[in-house]
N, C-alpha and C. Protein backbone atom coordinates (compact mmCIF):
# COMPACT_ATOMS: atom_id res chain seq x y z
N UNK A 1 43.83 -61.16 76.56
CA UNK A 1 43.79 -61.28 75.11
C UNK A 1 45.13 -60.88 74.50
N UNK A 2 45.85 -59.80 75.30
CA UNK A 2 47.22 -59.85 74.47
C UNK A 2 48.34 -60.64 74.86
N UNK A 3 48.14 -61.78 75.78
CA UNK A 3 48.70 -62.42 76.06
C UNK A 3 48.59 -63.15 74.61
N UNK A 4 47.66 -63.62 74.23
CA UNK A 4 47.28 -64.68 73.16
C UNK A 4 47.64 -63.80 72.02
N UNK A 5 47.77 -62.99 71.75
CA UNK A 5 47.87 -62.17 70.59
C UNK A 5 49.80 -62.39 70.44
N UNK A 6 50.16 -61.90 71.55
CA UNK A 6 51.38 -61.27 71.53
C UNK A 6 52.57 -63.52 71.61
N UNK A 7 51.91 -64.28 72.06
CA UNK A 7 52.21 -65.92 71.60
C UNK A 7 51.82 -66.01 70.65
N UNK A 8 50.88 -65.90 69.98
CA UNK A 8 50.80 -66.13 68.12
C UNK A 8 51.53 -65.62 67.34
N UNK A 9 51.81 -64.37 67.71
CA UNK A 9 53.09 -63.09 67.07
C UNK A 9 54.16 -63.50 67.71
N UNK A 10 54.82 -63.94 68.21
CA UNK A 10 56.05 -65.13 68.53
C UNK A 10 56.13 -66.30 67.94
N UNK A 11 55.28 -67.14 67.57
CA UNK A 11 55.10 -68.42 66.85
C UNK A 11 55.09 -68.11 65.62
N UNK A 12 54.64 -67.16 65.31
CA UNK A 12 54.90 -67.23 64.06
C UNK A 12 56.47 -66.68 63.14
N UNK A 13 56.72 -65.70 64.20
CA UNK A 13 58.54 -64.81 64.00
C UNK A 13 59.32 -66.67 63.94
N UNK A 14 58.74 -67.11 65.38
CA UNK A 14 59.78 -68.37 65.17
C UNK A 14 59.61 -69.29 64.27
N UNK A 15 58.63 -69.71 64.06
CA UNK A 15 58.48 -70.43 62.69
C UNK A 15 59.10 -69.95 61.72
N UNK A 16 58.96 -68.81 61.43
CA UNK A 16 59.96 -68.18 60.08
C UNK A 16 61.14 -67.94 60.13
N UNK A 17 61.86 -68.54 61.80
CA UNK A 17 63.02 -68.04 61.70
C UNK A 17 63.38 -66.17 61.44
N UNK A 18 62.58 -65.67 61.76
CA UNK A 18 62.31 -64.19 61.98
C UNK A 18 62.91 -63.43 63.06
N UNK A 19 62.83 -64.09 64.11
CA UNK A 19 62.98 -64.04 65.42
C UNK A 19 64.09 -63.23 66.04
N UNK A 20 64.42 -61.94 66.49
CA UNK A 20 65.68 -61.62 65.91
C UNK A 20 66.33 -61.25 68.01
N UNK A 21 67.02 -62.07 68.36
CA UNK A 21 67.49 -62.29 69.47
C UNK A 21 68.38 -61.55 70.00
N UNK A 22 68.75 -60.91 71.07
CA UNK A 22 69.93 -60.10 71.53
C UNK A 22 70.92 -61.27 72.27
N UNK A 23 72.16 -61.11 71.68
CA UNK A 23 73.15 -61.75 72.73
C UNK A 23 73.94 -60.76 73.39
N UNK A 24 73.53 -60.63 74.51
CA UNK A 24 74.24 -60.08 75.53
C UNK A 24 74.48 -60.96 77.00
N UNK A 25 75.62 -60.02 77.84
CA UNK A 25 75.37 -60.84 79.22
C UNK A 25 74.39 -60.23 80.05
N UNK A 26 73.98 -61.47 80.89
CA UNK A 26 72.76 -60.74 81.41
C UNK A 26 72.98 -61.93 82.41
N UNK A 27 72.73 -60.98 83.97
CA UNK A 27 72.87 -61.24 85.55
C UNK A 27 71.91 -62.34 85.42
N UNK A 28 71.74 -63.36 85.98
CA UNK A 28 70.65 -64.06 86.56
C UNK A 28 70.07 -63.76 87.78
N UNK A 29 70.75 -63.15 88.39
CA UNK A 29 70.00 -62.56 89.42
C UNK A 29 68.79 -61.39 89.24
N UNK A 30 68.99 -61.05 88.56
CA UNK A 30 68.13 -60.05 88.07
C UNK A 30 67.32 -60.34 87.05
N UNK A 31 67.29 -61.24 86.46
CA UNK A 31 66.05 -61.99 85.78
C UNK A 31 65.41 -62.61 87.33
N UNK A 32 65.50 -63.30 87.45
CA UNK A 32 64.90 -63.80 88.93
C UNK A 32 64.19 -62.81 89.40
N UNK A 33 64.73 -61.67 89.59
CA UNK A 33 64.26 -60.66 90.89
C UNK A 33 62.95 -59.72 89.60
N UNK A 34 63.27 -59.81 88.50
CA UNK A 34 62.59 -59.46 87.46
C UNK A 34 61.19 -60.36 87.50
N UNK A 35 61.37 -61.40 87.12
CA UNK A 35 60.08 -62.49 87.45
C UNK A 35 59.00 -62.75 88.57
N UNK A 36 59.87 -62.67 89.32
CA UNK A 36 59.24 -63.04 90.74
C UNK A 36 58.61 -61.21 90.99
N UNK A 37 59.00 -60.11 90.42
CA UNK A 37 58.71 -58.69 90.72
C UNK A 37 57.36 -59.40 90.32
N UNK A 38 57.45 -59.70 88.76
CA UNK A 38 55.79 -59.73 88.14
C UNK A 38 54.76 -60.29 88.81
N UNK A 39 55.27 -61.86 89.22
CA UNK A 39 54.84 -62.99 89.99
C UNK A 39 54.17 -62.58 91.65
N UNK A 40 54.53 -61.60 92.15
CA UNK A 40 54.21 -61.20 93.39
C UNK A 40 52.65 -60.61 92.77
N UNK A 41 53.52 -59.48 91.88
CA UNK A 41 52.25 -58.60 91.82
C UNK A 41 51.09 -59.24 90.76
N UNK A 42 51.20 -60.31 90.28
CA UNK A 42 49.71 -60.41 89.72
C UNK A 42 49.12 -61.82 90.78
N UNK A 43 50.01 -62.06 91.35
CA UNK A 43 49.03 -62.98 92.08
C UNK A 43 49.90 -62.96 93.76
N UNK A 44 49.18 -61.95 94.48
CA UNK A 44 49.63 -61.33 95.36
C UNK A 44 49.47 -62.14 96.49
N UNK A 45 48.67 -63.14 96.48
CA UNK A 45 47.88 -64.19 97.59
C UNK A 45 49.39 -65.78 97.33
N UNK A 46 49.84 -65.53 96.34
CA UNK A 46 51.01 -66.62 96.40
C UNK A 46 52.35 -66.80 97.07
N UNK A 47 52.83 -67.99 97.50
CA UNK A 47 54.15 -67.25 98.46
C UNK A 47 55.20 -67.98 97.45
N UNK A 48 56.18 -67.08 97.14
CA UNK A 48 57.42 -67.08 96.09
C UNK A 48 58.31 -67.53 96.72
N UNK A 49 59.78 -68.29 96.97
CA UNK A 49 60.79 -68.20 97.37
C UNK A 49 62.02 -68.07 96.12
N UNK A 50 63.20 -67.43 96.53
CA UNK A 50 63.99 -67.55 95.74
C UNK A 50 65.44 -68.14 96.39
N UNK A 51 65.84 -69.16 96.04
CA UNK A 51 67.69 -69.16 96.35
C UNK A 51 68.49 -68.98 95.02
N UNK A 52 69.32 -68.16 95.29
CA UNK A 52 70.34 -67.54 94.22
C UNK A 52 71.34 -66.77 94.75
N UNK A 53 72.46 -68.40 95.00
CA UNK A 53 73.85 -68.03 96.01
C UNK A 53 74.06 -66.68 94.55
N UNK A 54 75.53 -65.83 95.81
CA UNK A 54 76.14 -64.53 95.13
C UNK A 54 77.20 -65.26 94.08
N UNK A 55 77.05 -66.26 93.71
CA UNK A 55 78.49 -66.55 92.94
C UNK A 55 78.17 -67.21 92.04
N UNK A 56 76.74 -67.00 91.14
CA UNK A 56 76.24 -67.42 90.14
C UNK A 56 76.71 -66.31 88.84
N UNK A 57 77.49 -67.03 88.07
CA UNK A 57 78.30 -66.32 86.65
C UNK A 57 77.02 -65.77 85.90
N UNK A 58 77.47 -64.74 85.53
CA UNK A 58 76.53 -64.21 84.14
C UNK A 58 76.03 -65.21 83.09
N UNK A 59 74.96 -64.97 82.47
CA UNK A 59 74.77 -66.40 81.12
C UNK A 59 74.69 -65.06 79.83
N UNK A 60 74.58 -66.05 78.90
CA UNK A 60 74.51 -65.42 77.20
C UNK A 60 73.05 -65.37 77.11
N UNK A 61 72.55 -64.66 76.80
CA UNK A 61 71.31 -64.69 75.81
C UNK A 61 70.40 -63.22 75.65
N UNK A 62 69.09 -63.46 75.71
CA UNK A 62 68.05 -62.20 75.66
C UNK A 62 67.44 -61.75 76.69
N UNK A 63 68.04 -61.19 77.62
CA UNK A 63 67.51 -60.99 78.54
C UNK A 63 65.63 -60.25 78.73
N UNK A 64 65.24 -60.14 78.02
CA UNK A 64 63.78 -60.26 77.96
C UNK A 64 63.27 -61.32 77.54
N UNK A 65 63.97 -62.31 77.20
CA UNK A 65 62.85 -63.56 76.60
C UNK A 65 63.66 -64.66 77.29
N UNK A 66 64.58 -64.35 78.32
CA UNK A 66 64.68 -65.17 79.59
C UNK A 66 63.70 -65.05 81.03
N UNK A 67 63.63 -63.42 80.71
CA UNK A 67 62.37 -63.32 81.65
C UNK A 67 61.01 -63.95 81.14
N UNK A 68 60.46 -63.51 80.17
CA UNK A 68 59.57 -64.45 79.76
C UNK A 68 59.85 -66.04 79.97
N UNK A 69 60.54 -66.55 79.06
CA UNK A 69 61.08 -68.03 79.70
C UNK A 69 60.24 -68.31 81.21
N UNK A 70 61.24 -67.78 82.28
CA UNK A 70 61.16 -68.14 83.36
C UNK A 70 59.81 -67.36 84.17
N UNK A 71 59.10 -66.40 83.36
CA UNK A 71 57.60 -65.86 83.69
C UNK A 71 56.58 -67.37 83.80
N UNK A 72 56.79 -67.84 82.15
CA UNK A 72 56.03 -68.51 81.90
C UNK A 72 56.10 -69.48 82.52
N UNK A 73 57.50 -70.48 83.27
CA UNK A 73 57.31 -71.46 83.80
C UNK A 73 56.55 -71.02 85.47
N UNK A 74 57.20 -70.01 85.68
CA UNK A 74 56.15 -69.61 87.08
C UNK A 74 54.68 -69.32 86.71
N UNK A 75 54.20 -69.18 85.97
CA UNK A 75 52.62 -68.72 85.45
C UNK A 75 51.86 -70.32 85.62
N UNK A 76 53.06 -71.27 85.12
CA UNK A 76 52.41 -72.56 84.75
C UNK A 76 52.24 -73.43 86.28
N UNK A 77 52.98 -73.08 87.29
CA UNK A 77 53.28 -73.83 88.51
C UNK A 77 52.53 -72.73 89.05
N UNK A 78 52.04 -71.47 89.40
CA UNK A 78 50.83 -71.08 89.86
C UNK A 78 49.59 -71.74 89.12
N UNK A 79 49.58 -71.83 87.99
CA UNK A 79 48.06 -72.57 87.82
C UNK A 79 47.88 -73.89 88.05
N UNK A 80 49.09 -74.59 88.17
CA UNK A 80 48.63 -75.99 88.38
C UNK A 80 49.08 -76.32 90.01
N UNK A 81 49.67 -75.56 90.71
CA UNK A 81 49.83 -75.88 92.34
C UNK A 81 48.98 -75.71 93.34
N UNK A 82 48.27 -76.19 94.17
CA UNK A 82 47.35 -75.90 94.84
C UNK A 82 47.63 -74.43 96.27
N UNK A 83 46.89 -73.64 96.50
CA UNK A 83 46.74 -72.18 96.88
C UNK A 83 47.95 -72.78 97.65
N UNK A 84 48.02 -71.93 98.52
CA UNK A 84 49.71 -72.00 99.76
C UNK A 84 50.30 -72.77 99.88
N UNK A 85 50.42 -73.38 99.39
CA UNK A 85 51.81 -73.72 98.73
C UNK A 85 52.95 -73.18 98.12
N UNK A 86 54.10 -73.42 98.55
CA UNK A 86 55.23 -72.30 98.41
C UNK A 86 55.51 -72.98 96.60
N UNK A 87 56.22 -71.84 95.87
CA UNK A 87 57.05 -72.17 94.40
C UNK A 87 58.28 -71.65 94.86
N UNK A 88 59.22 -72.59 94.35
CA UNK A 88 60.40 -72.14 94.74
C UNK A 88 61.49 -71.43 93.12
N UNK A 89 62.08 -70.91 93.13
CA UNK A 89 63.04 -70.24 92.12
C UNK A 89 64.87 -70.51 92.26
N UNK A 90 65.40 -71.22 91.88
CA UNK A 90 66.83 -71.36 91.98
C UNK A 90 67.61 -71.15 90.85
N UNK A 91 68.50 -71.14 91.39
CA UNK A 91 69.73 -70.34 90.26
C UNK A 91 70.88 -71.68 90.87
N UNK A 92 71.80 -72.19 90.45
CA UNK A 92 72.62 -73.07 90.19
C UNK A 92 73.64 -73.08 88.73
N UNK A 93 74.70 -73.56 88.67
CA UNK A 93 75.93 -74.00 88.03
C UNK A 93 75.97 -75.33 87.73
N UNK A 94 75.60 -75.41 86.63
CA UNK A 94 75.87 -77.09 86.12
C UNK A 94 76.99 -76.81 85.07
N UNK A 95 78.07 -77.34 85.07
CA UNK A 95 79.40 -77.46 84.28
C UNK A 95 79.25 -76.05 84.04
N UNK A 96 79.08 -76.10 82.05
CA UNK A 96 79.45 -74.68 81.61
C UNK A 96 78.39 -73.91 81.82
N UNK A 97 77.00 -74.31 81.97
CA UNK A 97 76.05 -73.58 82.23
C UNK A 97 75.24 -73.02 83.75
N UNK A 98 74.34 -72.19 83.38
CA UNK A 98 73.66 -71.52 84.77
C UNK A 98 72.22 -72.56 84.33
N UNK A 99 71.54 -73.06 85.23
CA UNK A 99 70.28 -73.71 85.62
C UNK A 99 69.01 -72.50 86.53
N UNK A 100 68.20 -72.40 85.34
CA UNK A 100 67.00 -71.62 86.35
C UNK A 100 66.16 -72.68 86.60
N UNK A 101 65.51 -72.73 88.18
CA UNK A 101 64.93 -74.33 88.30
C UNK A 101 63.60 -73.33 88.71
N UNK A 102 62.32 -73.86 88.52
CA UNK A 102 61.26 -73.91 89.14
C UNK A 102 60.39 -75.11 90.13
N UNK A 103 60.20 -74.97 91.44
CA UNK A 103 59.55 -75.54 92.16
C UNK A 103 58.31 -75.40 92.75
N UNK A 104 57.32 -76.72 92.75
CA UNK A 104 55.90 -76.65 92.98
C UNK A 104 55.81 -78.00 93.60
N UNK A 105 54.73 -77.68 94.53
CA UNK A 105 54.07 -79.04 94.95
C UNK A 105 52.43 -78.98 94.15
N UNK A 106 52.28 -80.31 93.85
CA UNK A 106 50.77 -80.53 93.31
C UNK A 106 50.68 -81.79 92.58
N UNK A 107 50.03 -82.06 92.12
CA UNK A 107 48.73 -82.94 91.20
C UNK A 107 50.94 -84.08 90.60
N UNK A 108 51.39 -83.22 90.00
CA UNK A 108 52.33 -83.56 88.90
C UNK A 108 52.07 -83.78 87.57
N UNK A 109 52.92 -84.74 86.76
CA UNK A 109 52.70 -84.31 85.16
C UNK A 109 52.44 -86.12 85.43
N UNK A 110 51.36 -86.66 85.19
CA UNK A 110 51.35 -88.14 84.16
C UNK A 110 51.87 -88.42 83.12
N UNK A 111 52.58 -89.50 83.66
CA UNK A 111 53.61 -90.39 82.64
C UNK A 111 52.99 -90.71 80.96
N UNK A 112 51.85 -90.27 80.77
CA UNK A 112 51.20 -90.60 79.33
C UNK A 112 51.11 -89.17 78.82
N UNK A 113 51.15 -88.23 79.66
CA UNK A 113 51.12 -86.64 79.37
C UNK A 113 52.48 -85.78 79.15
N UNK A 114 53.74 -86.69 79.35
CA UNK A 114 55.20 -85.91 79.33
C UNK A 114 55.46 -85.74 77.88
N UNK A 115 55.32 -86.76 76.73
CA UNK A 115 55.72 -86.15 75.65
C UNK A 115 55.35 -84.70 75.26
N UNK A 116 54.22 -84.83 75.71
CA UNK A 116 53.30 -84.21 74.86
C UNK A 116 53.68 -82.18 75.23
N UNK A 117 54.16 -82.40 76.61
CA UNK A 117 54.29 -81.03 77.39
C UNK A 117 55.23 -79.89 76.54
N UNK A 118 56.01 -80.03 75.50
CA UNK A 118 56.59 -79.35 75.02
C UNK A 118 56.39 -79.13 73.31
N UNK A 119 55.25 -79.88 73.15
CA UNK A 119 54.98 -79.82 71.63
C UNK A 119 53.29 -78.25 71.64
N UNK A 120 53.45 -77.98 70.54
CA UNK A 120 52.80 -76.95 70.24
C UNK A 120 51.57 -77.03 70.70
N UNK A 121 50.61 -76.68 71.33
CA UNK A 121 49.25 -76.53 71.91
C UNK A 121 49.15 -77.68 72.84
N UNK A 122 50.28 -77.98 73.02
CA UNK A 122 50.46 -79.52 74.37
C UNK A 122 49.97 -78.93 75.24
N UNK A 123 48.64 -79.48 76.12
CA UNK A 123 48.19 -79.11 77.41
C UNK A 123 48.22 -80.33 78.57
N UNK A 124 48.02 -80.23 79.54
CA UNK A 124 47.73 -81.44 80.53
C UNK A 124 46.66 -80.81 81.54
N UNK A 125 45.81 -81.62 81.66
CA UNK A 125 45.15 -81.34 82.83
C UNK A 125 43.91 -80.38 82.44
N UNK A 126 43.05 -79.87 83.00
CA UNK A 126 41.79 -79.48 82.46
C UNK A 126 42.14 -78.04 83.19
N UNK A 127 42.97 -77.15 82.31
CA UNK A 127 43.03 -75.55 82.73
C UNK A 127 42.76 -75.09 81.27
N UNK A 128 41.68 -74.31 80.92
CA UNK A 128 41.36 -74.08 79.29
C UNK A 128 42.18 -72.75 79.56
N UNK A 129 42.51 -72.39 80.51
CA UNK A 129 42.66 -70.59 80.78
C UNK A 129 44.32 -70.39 79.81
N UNK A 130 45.03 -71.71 79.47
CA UNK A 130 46.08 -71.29 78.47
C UNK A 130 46.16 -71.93 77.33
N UNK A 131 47.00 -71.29 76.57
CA UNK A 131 47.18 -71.37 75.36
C UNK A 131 47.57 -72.60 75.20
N UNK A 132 48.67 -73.52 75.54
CA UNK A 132 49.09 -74.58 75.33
C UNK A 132 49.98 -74.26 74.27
N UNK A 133 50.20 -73.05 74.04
CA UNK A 133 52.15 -72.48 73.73
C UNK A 133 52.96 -72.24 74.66
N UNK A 134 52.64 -72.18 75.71
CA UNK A 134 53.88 -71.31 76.67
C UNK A 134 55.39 -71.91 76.53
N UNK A 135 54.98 -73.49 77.05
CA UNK A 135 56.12 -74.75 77.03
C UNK A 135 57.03 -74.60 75.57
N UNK A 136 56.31 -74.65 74.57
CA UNK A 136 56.50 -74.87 73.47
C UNK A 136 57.68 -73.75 72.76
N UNK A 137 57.08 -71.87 72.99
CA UNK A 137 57.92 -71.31 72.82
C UNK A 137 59.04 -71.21 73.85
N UNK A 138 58.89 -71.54 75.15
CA UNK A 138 60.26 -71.37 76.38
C UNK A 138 61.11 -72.10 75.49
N UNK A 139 61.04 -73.59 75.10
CA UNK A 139 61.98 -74.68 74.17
C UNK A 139 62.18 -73.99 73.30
N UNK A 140 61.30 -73.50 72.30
CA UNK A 140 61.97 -72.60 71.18
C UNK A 140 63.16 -71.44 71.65
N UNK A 141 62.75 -70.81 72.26
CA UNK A 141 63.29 -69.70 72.73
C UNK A 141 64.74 -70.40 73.44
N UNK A 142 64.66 -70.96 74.15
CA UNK A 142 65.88 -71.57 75.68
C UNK A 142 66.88 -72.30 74.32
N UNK A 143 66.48 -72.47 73.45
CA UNK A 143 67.41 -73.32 72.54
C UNK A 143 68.18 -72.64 71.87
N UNK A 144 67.30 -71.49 70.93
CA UNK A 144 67.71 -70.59 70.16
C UNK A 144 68.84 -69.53 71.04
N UNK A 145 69.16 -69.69 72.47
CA UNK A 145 69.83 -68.85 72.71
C UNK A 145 70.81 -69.86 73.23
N UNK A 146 71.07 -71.40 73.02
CA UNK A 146 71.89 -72.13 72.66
C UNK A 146 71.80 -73.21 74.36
N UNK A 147 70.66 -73.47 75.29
CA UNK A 147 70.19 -73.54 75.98
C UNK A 147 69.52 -74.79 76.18
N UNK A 148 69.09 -75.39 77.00
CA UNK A 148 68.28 -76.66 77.28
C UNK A 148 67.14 -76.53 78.12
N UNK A 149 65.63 -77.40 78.18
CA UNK A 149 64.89 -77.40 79.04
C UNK A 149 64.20 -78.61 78.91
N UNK A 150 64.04 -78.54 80.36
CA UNK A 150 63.29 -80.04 81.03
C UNK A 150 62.87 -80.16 82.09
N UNK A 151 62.17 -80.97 82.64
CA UNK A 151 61.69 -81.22 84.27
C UNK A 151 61.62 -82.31 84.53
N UNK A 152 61.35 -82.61 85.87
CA UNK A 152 61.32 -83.83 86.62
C UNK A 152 59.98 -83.60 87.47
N UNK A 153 59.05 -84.74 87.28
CA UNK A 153 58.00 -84.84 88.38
C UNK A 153 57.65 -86.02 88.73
N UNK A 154 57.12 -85.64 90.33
CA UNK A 154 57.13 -86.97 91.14
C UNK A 154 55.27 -86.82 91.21
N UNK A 155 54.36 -87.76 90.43
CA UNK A 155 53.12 -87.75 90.31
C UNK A 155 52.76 -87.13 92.20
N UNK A 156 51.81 -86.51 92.28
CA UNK A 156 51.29 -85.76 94.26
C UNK A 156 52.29 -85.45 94.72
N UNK A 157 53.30 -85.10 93.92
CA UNK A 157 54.62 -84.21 94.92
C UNK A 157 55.60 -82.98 94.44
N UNK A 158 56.27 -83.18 93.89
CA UNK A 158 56.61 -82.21 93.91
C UNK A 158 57.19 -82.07 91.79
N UNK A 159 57.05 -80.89 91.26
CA UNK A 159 57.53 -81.32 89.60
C UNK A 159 58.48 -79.63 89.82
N UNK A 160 59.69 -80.07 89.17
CA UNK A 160 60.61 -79.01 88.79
C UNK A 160 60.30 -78.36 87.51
N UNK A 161 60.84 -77.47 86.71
CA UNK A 161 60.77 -77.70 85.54
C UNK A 161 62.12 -76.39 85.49
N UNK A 162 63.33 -76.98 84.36
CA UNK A 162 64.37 -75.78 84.15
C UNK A 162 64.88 -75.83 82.98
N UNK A 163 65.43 -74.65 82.88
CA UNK A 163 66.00 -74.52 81.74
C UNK A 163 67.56 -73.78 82.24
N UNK A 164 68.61 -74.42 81.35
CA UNK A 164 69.68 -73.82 81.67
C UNK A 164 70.40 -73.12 80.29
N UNK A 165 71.18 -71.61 80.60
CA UNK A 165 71.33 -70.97 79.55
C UNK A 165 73.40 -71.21 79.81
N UNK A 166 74.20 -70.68 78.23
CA UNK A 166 75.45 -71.44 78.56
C UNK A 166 76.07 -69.66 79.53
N UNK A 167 77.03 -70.21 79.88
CA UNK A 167 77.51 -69.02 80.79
C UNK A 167 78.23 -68.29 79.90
N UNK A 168 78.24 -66.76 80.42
CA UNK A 168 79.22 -65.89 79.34
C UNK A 168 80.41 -66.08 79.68
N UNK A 169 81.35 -65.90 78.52
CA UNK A 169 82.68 -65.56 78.81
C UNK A 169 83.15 -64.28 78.75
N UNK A 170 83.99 -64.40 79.64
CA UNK A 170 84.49 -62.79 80.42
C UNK A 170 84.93 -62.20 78.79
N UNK A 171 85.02 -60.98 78.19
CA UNK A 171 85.69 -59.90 77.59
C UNK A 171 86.82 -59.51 78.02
């Protein structure tokens, strides 16, 4: 329940433009190792992987609502991946930015269901157990810290989903 409490009290800061963001640098490695900490321990029966070469640059943003970010896309690829099956976590360099990727095998996203995945109470698939904000604020959020997100899925195989934040510049 305070999951749902504490996404309505975000939707609404962001709607009002309320929202009040930290820019700092913040490791990607340690968001990762932050996520996947949570990700072990609430669903202890799942197997995690992470790759995140040593020569991934610092990014700009909030480092708590990158963890969230990247909570929520792992929350969403445990509920929709079938049991053992591995999720994978990567860290990558695209031009100026760092890429957090999420990987799952399962079901995938239908081609009549992609708009819809990032608009406000957008759900797919018959899981009532979420809100159908998660997607919605990661985009709010991944943007506002000047950021992009998207995925790729192959219908019974495999669906990514990432968001990339811009890299800091050195001081």
């Amino acid at each position: 329940m305070s999951t749902l409490f504490d996404d309505f009290l975000l939707l609404s800061r962001v709607d009002a433009g309320s929202l009040a963001l930290q820019d700092e640098n913040v490791d990607p490695h340690l968001i990762v190792n932050e996520a996947l900490g949570r990700m072990r321990s609430e669903h202890p029966s799942r197997r995690f992987s992470a790759r995140t070469p040593d020569e991934i640059p610092y990014v700009r943003g909030d480092e708590t609502r990158i963890v969230q970010v990247l909570c929520n896309l792992l929350s969403n690829a445990v509920r929709y991946s079938p049991a053992g099956t591995q999720i994978g976590v990567s860290l990558q360099t695209v031009r100026s930015y760092v890429r957090f990727s999420v990987r799952n095998h399962g079901p995938g996203i239908p081609h009549e269901d992609r708009e819809r995945l990032f608009t406000r109470f957008g759900q797919v698939g018959k899981h009532p157990d979420g809100t159908g904000l998660g997607l919605y604020l990661s985009r709010q959020l991944v943007e506002l810290m000047g950021g992009q997100i998207d995925f790729e899925s192959t219908p019974n195989d495999v669906t990514t989903f990432w968001f990339s934040l811009p890299i800091a510049v050195k001081a």
